[in-house]
Protein backbone atom coordinates (compact mmCIF):
# COMPACT_ATOMS: atom_id res chain seq x y z
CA UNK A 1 -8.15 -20.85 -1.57
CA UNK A 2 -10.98 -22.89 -3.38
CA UNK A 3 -13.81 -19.85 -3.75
CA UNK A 4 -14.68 -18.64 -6.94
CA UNK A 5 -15.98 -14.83 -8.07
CA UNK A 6 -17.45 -14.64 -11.56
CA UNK A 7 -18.08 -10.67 -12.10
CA UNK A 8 -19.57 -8.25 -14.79
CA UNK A 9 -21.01 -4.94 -15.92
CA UNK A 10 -24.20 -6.66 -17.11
CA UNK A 11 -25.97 -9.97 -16.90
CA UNK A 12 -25.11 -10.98 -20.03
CA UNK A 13 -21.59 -9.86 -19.23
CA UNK A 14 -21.35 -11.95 -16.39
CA UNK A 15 -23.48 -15.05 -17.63
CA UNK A 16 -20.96 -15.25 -20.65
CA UNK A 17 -17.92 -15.48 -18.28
CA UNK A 18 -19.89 -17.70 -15.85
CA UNK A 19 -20.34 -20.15 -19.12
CA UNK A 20 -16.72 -20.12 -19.39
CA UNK A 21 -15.77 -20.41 -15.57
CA UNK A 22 -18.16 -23.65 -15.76
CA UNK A 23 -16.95 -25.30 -19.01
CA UNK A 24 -13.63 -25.22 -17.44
CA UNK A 25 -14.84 -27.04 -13.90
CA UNK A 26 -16.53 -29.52 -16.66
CA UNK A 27 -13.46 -30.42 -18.35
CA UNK A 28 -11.46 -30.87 -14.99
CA UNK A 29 -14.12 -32.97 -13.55
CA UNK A 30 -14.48 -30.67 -10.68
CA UNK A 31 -17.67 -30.28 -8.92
CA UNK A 32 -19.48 -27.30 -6.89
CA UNK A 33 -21.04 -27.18 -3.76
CA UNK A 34 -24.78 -26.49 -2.50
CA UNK A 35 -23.58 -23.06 -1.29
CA UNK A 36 -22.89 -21.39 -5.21
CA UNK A 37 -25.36 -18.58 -5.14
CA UNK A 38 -25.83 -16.88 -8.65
CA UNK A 39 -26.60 -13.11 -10.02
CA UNK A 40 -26.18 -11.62 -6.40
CA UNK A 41 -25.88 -7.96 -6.37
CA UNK A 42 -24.20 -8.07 -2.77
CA UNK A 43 -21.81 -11.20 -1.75
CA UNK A 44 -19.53 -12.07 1.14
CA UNK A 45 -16.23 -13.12 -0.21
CA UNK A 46 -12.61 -13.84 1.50
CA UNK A 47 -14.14 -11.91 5.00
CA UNK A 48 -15.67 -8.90 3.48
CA UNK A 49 -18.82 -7.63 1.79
CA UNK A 50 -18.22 -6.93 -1.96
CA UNK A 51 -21.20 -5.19 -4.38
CA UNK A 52 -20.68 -2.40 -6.97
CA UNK A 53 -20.18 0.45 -4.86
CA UNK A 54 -17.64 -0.70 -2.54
CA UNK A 55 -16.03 -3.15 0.13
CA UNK A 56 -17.20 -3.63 3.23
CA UNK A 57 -15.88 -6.04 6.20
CA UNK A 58 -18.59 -8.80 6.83
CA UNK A 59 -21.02 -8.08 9.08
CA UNK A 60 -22.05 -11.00 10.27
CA UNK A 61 -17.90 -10.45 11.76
CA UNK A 62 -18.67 -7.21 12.72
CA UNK A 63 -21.59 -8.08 14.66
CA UNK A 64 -19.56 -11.22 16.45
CA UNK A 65 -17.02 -7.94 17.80
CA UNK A 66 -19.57 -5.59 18.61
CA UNK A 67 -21.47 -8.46 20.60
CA UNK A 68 -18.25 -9.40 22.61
CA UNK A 69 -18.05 -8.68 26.10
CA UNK A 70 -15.21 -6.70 27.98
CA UNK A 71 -12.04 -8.62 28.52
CA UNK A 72 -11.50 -9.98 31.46
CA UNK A 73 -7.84 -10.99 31.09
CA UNK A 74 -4.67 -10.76 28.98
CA UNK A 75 -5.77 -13.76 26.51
CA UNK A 76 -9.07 -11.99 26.08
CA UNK A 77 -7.19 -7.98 24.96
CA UNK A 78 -5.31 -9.97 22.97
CA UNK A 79 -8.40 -11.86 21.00
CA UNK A 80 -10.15 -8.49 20.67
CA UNK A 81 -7.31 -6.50 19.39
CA UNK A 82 -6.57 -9.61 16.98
CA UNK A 83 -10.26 -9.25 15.44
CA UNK A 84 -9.65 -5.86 15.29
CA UNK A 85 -7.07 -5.75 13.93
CA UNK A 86 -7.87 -7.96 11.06
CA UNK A 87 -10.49 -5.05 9.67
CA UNK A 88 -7.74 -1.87 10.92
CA UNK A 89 -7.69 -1.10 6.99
CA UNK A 90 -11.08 0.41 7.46
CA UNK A 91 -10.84 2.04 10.96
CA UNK A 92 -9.00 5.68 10.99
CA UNK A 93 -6.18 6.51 13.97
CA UNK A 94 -6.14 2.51 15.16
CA UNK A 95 -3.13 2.55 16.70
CA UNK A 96 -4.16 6.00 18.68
CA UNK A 97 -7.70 4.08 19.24
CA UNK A 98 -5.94 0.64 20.68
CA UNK A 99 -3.18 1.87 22.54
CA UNK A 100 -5.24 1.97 25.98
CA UNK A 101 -5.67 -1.73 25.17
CA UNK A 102 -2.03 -2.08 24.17
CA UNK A 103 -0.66 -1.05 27.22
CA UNK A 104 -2.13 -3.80 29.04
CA UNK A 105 -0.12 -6.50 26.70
CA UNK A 106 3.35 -5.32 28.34
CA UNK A 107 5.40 -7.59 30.29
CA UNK A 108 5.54 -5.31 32.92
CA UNK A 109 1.98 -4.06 33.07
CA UNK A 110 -0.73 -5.70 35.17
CA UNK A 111 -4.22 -6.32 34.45
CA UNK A 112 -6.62 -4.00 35.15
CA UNK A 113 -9.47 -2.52 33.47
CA UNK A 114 -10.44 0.42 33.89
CA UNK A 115 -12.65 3.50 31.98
CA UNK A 116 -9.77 4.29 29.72
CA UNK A 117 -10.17 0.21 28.32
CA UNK A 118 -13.54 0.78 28.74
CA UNK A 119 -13.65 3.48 26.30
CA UNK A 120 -10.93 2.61 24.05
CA UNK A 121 -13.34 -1.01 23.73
CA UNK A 122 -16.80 1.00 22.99
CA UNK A 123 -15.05 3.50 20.61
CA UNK A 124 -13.00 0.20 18.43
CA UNK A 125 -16.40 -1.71 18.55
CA UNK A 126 -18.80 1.69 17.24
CA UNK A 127 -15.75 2.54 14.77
CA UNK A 128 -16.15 -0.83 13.02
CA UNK A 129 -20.15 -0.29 12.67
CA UNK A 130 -19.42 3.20 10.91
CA UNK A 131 -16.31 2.15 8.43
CA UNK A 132 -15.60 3.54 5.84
CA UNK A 133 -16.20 2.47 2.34
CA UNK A 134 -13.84 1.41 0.00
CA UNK A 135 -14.29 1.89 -3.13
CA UNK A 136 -13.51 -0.67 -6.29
CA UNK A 137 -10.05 0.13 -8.16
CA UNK A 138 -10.29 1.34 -11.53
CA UNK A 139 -7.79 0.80 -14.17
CA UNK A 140 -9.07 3.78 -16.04
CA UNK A 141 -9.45 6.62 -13.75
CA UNK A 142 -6.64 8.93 -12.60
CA UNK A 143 -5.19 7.31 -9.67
CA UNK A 144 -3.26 9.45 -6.74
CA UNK A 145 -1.24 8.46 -4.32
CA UNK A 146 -1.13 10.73 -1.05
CA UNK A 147 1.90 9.61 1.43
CA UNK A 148 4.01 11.29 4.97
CA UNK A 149 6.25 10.51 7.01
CA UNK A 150 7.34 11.11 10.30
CA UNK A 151 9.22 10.81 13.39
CA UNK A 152 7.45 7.80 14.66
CA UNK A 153 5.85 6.02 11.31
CA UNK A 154 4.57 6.55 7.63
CA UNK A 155 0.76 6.90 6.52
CA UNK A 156 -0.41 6.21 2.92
CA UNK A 157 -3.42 6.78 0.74
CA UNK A 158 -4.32 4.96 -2.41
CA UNK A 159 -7.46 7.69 -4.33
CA UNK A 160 -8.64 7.63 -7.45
CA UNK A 161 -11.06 10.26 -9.76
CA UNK A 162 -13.38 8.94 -12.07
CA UNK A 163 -14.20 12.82 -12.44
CA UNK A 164 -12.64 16.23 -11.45
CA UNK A 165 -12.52 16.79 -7.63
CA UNK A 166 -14.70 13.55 -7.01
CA UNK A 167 -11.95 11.40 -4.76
CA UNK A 168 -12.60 7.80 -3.86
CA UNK A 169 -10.80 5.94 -0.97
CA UNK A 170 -9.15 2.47 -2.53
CA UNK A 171 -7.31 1.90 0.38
CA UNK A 172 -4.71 3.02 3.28
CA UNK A 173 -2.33 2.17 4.81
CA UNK A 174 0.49 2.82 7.96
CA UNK A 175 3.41 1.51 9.81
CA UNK A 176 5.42 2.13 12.72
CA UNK A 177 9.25 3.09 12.09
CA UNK A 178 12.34 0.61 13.79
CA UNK A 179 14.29 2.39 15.92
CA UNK A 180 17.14 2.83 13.36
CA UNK A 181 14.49 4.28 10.66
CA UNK A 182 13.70 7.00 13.84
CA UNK A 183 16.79 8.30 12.97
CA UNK A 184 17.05 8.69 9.89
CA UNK A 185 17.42 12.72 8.61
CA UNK A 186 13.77 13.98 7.57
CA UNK A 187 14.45 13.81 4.29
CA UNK A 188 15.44 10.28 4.19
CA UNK A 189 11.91 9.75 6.05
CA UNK A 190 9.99 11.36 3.55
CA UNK A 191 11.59 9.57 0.50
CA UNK A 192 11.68 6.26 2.53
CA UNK A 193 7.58 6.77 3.18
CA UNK A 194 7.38 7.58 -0.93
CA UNK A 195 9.30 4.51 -1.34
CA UNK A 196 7.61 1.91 1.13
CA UNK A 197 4.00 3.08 0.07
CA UNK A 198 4.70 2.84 -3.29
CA UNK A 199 5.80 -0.94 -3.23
CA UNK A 200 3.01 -1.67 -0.94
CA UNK A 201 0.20 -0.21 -3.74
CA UNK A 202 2.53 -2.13 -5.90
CA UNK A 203 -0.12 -4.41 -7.29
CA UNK A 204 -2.30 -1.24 -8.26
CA UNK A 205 0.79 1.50 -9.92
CA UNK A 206 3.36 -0.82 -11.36
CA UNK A 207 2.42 -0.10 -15.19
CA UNK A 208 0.22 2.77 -14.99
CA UNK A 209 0.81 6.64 -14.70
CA UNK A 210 -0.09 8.50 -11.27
CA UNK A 211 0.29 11.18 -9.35
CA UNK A 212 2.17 11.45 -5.79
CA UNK A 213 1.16 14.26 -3.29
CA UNK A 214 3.29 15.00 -0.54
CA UNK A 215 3.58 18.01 2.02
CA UNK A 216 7.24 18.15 2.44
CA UNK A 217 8.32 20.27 -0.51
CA UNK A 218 11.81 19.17 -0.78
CA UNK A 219 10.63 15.72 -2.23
CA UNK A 220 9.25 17.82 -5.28
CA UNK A 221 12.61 18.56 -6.79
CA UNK A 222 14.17 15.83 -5.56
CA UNK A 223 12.16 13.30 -7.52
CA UNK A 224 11.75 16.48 -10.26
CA UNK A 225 15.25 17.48 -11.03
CA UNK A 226 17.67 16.07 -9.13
CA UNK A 227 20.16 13.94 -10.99
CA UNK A 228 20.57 9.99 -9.16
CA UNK A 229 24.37 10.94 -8.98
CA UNK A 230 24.27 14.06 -6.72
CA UNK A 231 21.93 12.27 -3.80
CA UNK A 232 23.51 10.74 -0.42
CA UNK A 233 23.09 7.28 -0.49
CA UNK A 234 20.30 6.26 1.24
CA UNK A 235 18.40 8.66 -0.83
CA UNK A 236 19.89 6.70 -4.20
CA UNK A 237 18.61 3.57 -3.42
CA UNK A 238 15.35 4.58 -2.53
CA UNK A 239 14.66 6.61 -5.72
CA UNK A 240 16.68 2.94 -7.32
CA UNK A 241 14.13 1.16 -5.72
CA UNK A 242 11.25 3.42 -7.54
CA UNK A 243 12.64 3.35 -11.08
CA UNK A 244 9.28 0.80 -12.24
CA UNK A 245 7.33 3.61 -11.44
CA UNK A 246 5.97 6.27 -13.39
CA UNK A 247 4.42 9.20 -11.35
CA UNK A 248 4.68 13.14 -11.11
CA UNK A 249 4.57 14.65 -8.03
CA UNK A 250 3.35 17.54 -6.18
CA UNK A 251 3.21 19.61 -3.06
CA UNK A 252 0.05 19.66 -0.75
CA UNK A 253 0.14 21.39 2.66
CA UNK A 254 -0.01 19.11 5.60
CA UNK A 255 -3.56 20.16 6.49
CA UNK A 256 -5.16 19.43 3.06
CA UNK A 257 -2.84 15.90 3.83
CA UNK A 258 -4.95 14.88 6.57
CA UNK A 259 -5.51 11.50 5.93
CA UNK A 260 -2.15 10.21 5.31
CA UNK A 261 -1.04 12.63 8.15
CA UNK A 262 -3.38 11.15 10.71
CA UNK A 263 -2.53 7.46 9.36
CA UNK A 264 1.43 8.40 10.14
CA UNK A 265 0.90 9.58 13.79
CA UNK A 266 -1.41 6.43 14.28
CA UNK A 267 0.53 3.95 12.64
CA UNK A 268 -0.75 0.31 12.82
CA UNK A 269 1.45 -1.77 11.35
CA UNK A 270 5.38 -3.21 11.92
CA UNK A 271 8.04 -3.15 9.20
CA UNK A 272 7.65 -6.79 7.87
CA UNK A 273 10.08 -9.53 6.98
CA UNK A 274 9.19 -9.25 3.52
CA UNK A 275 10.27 -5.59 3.02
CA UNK A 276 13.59 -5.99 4.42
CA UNK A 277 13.93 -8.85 2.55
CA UNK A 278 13.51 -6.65 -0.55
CA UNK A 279 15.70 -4.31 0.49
CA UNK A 280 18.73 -6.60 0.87
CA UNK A 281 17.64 -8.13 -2.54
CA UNK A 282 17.60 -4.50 -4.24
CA UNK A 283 21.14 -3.53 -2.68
CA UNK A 284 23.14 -6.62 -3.53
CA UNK A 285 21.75 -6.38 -7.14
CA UNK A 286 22.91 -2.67 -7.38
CA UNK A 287 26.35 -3.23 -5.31
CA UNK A 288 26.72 -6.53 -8.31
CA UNK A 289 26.42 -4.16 -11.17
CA UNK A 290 28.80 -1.41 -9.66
CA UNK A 291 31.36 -3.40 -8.88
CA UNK A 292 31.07 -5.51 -12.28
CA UNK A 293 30.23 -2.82 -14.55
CA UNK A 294 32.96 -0.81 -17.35
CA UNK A 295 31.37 2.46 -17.94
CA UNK A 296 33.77 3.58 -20.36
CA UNK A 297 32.82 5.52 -23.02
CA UNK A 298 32.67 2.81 -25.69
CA UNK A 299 30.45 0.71 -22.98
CA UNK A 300 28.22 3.05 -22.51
CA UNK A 301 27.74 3.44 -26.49
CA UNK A 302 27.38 -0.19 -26.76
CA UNK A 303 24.66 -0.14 -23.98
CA UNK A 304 22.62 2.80 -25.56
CA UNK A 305 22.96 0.91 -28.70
CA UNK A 306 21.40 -2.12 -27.23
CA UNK A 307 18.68 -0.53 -25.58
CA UNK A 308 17.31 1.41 -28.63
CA UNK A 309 16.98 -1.92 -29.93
CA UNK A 310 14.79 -3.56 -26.84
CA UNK A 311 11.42 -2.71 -27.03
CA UNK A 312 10.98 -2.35 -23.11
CA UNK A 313 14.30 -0.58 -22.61
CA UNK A 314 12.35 1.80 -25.42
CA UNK A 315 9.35 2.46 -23.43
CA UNK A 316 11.08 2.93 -20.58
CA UNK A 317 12.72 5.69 -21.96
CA UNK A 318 9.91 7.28 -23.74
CA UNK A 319 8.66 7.82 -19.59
CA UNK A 320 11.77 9.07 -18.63
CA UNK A 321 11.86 6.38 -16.05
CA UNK A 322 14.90 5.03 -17.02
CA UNK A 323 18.17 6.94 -16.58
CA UNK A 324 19.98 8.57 -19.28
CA UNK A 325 22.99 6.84 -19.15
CA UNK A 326 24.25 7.68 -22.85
CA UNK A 327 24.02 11.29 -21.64
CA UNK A 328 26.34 11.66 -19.25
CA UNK A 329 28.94 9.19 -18.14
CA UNK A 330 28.71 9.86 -14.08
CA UNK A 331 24.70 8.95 -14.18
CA UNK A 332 25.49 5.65 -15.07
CA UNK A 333 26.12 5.24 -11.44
CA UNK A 334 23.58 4.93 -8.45
């Protein structure tokens, strides 16, 4: 990526930074193009429109979807839904919304277009005229995280409050469940959709306090009260996998959940490489420390003694994100 954004609060704000931004290009003998623009209240950057009061997806992309004309084969579904696609972050229920389309990408289906296409297409193309907003993460205000999960996928909800009761959509988010995930108990779905939405808003909660609302109560105590030690399995690595987070947690009925609710049942995305990556990653390292680790009682003295002396280790504790191994001998296990 070679594009540049110089932002601020204020002109001067942003001419001081721009001086800086510049002085560097200088010394690096790099030069700029005819297309810089300057001061711009509004500006088109990486595929969507960026200003104070939100992101948009660019219009002038917008406008080449809406302008498209119906399909006429498989190659030309599959071009729509991949432009569509590309903007699902702002479009509610788009799995629900594309599936008429979807259908027709099956090995065993045959092409034909009918009204069902024919609405799914109008619906998909006025949707992406009438997104919504997203607003501008803030570093300051109190961030919430709103997550569910279910038989068939997970839904997730990054909000924040600058004030009281005044919510802001960041940004959402969904995926479809593997066939193994299907199975797992509810439980393990609900803790799994805490887990997976969490490390995908990693880039905005890692470091920073928030607040996790979920309508399956049983999570509440479970990420409350419940010591690492007395969990099945599955359970333990999740809430492993969740230990550089600090959050509370709370209980909201499913139908003041809607959002993340809807974005489960219409999930849009597949489980990824990357995450399952991550998840082998996270189990050798725990299975490495079990199966290398003395937790005897002069160990675990040792350990407590070294990690009153580590200034991270410290903090950690201070959040009660880390466990209290000196406490009890069986919780230094996962």
């Amino acid at each position: 990526m070679d594009d540049i954004l110089v932002f601020g609060k204020s002109y001067r704000e942003h001419d001081e930074r721009l001086d800086k931004v510049l002085a560097r290009l200088l010394d690096s003998d790099l030069t700029l193009n005819e297309k810089c623009q300057f001061r711009r209240q509004s500006l088109i950057f990486l595929g969507h429109q960026v200003s104070a009061s939100g992101i948009l997806p660019d219009p002038s992309k917008v406008a080449a979807i809406v302008n498209m004309l119906s399909p006429t084969n498989i190659a030309g579904v599959r071009r729509f839904l991949g432009m569509v696609n590309h903007f699902g972050r702002y479009v509610d229920k788009l799995a629900e919304k594309t599936k008429p389309l979807r259908n027709l990408l099956k090995d065993s289906a045959d092409f034909g277009w009918d009204v069902s296409q024919q609405n799914a297409f109008d619906i998909l193309k006025e949707n992406l005229q009438n997104c919504v907003e997203l607003a501008i993460f803030s570093p300051q205000d109190r961030t919430i995280v709103s997550t569910d999960g279910i038989s068939v996928g997970f839904g997730a909800v990054l909000l924040q409050e600058s004030e009281p009761g005044v919510r802001r959509l960041i940004a959402f988010a969904s995926r479809c469940l593997t066939p193994t995930e299907q199975r797992y108990a509810q439980i393990e779905k609900e803790t799994h959709a805490v887990t997976w939405t969490c490390e995908k808003f990693r880039m905005f909660l890692v470091g920073k306090a928030f607040h996790l609302e979920t309508d399956h109560r049983p999570l509440v105590p479970l990420f409350s009260t419940k010591c690492l030690d007395d969990l099945p399995p599955r359970i333990q690595r999740f809430r492993m996998r969740l230990m550089c987070f600090n959050f509370s947690i709370s209980h909201v009925p499913g139908k003041e959940l809607a959002t993340a609710d809807t974005l489960s049942r219409a999930a849009v995305s597949q489980p990824c490489e990357r995450d399952n990556d991550f998840v082998i990653e996270v189990n050798n390292y725990v299975n490495c420390i079990i199966a290398n680790g003395n937790a005897t009682e002069n160990r675990l003295k040792e350990i407590a003694k070294l990690q009153a002396e580590d200034s991270t280790c410290r903090r950690l504790i201070d959040r009660n994100v880390y466990v209290r191994m000196a406490s009890c001998k069986k919780e230094c296990y996962p």
